[in-house]
PDB file of N, CA and C in Angstrom:
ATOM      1  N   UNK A   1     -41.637  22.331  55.312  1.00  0.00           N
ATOM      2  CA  UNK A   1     -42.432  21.176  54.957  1.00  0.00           C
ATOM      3  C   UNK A   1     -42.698  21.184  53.462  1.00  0.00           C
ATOM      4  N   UNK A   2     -42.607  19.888  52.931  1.00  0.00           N
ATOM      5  CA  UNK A   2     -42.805  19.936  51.310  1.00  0.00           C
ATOM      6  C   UNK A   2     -44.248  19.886  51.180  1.00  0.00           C
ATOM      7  N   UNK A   3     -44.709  19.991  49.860  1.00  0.00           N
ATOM      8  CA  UNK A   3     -45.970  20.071  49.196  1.00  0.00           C
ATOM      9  C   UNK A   3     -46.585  18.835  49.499  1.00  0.00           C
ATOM     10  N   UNK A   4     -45.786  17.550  49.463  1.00  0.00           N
ATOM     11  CA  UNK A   4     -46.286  16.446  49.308  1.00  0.00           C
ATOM     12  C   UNK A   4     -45.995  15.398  50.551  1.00  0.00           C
ATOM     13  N   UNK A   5     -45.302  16.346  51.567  1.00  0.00           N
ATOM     14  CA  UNK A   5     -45.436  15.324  52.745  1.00  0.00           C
ATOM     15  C   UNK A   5     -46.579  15.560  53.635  1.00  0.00           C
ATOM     16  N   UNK A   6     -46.996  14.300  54.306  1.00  0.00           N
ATOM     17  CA  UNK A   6     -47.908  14.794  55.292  1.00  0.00           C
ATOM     18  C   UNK A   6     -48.163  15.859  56.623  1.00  0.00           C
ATOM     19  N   UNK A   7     -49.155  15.914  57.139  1.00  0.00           N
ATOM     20  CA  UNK A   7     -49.096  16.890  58.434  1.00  0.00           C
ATOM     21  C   UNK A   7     -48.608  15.980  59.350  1.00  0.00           C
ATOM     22  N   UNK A   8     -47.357  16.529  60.020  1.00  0.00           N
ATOM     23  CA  UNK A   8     -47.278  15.941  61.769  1.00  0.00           C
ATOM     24  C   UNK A   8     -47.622  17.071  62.250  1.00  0.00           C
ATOM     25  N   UNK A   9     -48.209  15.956  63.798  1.00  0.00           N
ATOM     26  CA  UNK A   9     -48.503  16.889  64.151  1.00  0.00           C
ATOM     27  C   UNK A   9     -48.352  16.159  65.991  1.00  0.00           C
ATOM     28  N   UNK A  10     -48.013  17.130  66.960  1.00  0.00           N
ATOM     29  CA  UNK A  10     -47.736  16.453  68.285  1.00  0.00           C
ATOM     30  C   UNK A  10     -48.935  16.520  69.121  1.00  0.00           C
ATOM     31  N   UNK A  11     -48.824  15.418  69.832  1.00  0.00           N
ATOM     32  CA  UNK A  11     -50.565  14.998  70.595  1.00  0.00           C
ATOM     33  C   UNK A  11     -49.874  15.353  71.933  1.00  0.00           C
ATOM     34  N   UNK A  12     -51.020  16.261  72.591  1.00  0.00           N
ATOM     35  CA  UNK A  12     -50.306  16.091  73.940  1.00  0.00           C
ATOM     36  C   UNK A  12     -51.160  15.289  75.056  1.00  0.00           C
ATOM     37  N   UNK A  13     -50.212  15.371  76.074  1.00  0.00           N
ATOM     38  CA  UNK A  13     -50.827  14.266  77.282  1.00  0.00           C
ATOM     39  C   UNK A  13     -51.877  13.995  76.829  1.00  0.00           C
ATOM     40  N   UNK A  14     -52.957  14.428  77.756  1.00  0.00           N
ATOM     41  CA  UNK A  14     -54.501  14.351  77.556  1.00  0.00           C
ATOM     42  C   UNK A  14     -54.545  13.412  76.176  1.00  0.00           C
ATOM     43  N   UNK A  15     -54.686  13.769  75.330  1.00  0.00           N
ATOM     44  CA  UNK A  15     -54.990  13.074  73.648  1.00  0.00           C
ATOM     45  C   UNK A  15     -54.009  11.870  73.737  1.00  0.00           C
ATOM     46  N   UNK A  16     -52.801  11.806  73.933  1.00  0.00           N
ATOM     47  CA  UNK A  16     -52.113  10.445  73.707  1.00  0.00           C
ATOM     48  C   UNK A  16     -52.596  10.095  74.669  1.00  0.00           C
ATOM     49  N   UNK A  17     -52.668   9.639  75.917  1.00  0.00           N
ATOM     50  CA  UNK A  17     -53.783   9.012  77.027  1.00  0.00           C
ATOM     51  C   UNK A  17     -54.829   8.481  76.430  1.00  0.00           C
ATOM     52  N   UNK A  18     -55.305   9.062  75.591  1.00  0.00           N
ATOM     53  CA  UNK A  18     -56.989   8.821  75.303  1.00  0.00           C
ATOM     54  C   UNK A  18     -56.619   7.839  74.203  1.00  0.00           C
ATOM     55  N   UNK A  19     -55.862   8.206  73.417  1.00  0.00           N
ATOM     56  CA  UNK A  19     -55.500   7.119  72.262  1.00  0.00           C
ATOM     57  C   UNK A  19     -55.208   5.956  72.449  1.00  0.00           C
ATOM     58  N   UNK A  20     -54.297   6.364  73.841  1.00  0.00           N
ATOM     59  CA  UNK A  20     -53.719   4.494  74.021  1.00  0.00           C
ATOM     60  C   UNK A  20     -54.384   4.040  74.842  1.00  0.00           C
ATOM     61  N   UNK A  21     -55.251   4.370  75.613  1.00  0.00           N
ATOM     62  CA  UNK A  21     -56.560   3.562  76.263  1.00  0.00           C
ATOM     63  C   UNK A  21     -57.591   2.885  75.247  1.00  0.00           C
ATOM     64  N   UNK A  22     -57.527   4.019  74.387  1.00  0.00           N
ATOM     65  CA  UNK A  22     -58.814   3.517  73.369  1.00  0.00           C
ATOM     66  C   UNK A  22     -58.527   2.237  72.386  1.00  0.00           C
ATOM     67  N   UNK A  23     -57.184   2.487  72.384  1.00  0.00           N
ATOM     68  CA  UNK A  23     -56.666   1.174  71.313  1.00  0.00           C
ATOM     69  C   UNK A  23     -55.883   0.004  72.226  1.00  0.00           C
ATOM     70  N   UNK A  24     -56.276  -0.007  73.941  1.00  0.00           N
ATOM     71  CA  UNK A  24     -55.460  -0.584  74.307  1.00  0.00           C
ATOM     72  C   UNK A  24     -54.143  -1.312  74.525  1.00  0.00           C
ATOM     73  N   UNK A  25     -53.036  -0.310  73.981  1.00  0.00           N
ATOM     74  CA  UNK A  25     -52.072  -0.430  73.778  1.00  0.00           C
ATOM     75  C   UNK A  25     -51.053   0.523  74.772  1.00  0.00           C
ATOM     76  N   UNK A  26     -49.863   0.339  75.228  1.00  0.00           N
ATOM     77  CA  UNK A  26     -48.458   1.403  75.765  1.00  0.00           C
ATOM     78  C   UNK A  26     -47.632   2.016  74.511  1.00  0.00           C
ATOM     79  N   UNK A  27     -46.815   2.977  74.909  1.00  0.00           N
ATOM     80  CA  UNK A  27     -46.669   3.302  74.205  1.00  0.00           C
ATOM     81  C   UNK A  27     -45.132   3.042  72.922  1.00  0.00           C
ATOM     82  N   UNK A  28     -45.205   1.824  73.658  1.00  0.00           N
ATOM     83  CA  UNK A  28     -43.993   0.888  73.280  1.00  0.00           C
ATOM     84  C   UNK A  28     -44.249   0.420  71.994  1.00  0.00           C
ATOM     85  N   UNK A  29     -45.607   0.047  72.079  1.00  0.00           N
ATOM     86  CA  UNK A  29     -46.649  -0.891  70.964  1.00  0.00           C
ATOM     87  C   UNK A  29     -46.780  -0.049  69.834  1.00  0.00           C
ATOM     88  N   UNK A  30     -46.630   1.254  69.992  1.00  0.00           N
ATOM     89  CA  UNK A  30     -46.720   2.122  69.001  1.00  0.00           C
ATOM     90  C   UNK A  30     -45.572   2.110  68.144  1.00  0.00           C
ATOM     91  N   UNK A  31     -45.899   2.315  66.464  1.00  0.00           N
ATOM     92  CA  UNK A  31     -44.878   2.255  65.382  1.00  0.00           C
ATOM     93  C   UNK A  31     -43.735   3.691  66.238  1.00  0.00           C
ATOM     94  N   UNK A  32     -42.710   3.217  65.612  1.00  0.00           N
ATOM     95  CA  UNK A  32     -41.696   4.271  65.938  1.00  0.00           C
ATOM     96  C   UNK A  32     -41.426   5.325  65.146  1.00  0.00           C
ATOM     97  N   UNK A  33     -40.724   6.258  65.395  1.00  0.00           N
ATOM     98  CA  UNK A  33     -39.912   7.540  64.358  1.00  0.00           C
ATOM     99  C   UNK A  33     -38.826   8.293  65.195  1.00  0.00           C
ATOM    100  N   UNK A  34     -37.875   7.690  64.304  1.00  0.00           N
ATOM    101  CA  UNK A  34     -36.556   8.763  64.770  1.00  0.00           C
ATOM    102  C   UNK A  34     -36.635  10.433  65.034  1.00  0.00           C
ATOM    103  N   UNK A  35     -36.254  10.858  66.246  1.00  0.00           N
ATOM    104  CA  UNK A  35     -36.620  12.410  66.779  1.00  0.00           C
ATOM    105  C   UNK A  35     -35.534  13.303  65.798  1.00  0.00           C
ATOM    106  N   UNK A  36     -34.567  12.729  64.741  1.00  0.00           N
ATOM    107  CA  UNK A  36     -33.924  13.122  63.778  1.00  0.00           C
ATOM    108  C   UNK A  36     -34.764  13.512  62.519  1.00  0.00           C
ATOM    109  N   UNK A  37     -35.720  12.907  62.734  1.00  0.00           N
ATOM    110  CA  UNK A  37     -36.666  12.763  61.355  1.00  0.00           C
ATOM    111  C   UNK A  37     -36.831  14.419  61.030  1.00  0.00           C
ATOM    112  N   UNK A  38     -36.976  15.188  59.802  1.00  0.00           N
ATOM    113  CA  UNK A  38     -37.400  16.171  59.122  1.00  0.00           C
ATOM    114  C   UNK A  38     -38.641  16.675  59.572  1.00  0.00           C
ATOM    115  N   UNK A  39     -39.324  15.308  58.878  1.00  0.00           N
ATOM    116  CA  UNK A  39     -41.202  15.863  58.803  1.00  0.00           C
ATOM    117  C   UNK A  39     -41.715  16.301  60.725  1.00  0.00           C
ATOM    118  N   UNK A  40     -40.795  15.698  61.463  1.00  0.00           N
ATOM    119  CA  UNK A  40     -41.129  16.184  62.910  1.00  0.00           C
ATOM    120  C   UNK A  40     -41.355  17.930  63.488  1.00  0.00           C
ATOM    121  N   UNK A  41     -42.349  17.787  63.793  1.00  0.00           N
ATOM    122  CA  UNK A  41     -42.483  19.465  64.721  1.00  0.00           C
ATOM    123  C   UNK A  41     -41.692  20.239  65.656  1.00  0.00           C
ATOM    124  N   UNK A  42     -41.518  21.118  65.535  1.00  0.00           N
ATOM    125  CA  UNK A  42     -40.574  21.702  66.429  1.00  0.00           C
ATOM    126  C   UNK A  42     -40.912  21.118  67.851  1.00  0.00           C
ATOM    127  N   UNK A  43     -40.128  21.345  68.599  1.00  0.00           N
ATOM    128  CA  UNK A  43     -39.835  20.876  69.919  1.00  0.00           C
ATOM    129  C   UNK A  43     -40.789  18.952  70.235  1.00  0.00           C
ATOM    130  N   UNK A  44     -40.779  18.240  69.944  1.00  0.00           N
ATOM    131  CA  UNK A  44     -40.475  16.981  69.633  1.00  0.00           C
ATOM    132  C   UNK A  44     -39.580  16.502  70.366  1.00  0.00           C
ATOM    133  N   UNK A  45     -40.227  15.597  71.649  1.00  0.00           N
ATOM    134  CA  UNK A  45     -38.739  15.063  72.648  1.00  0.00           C
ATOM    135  C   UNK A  45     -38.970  13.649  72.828  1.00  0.00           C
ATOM    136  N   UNK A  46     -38.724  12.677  72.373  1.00  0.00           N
ATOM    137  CA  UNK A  46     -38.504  11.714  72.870  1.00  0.00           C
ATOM    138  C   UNK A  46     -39.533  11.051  73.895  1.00  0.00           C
ATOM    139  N   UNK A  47     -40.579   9.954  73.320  1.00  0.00           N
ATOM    140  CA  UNK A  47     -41.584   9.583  73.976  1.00  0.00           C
ATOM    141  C   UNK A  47     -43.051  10.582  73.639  1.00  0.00           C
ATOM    142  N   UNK A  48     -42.563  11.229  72.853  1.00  0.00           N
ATOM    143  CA  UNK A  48     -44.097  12.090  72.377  1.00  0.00           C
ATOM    144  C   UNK A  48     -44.526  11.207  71.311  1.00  0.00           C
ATOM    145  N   UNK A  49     -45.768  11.516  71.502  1.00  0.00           N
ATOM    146  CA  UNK A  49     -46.817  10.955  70.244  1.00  0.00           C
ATOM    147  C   UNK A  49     -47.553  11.735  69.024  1.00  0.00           C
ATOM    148  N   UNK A  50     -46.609  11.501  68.256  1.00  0.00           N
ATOM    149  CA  UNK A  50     -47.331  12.209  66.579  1.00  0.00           C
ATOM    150  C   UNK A  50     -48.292  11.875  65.584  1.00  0.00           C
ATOM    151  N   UNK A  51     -48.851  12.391  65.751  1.00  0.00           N
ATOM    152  CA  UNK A  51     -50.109  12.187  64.531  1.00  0.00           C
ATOM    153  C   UNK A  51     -49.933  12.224  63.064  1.00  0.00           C
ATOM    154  N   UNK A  52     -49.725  11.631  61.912  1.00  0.00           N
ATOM    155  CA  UNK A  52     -49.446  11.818  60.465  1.00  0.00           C
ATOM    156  C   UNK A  52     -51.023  11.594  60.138  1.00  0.00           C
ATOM    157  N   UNK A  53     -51.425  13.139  59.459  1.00  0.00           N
ATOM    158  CA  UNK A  53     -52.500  12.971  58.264  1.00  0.00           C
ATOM    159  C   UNK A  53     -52.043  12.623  57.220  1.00  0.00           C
ATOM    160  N   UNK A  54     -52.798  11.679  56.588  1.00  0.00           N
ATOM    161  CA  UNK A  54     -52.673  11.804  54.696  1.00  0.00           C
ATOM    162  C   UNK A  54     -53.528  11.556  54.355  1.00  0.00           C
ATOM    163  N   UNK A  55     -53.597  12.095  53.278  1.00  0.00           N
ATOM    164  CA  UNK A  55     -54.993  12.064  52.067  1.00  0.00           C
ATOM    165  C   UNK A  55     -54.905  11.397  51.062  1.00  0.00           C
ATOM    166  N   UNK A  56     -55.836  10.111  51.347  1.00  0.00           N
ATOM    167  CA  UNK A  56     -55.768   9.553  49.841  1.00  0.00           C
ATOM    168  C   UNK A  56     -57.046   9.526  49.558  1.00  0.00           C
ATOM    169  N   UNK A  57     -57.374  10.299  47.911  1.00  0.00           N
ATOM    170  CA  UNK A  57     -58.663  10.701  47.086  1.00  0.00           C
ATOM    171  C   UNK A  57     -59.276  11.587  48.606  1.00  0.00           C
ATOM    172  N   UNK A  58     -60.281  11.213  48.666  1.00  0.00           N
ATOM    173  CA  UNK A  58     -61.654  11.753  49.940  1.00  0.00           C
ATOM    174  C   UNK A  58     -61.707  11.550  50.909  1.00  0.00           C
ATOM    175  N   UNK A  59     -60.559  10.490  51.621  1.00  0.00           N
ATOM    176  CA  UNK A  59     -60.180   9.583  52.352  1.00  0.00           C
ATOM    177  C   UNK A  59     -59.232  10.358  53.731  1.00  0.00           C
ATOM    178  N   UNK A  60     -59.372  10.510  54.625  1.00  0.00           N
ATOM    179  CA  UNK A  60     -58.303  11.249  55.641  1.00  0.00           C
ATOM    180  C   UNK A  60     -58.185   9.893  56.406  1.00  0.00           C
ATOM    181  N   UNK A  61     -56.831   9.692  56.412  1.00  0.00           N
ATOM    182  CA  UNK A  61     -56.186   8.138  57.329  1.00  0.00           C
ATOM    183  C   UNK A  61     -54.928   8.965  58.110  1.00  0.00           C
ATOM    184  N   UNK A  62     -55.206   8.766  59.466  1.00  0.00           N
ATOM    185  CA  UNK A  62     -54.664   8.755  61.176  1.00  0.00           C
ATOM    186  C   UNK A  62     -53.503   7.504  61.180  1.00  0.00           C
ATOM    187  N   UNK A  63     -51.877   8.063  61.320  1.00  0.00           N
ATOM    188  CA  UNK A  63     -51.091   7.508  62.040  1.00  0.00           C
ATOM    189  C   UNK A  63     -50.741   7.840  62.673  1.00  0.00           C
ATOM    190  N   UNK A  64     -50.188   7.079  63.932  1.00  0.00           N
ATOM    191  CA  UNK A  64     -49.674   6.906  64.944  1.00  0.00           C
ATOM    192  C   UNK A  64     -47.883   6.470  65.283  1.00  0.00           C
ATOM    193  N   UNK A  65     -47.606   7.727  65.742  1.00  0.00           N
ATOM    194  CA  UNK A  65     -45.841   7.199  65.827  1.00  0.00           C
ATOM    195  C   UNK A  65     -45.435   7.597  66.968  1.00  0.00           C
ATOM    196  N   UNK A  66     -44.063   7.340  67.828  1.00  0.00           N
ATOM    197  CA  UNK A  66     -43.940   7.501  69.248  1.00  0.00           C
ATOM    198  C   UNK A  66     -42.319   7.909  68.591  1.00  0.00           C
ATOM    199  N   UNK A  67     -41.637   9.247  69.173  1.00  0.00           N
ATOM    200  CA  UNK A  67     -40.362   9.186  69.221  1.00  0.00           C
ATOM    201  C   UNK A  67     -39.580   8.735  69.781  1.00  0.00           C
ATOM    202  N   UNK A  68     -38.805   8.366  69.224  1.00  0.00           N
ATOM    203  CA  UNK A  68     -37.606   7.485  69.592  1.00  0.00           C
ATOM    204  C   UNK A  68     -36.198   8.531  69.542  1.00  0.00           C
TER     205      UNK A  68
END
């Protein structure tokens, strides 16, 4: 992982459940990311849900991506 990319990080059951209830959404609705991608965590399969931290200034901002 580089200096300057963000944390992924993989949500399991339980937590992606809770996410997509809470935002009322499937998990279709969710932005995508290729399971080719780099910044991805080891073992990463297809239909998991990843979390990207980033920091901007003081600021911690939560994305949401579903492998593809």
């Amino acid at each position: 992982m580089h200096i300057l990319q963000p944390k992924h990080s993989k949500l399991n059951e339980k937590e992606s459940e809770k996410l997509l209830s809470e935002l009322n959404i499937s998990k279709a609705q969710l932005p995508k990311i290729l399971s080719t991608d780099t910044a991805l965590p080891d073992g990463c399969v297809v239909g998991d849900v990843i979390k990207i931290e980033r920091k901007t200034g003081d600021k911690l901002n939560f994305y949401f991506r579903v492998v593809v």
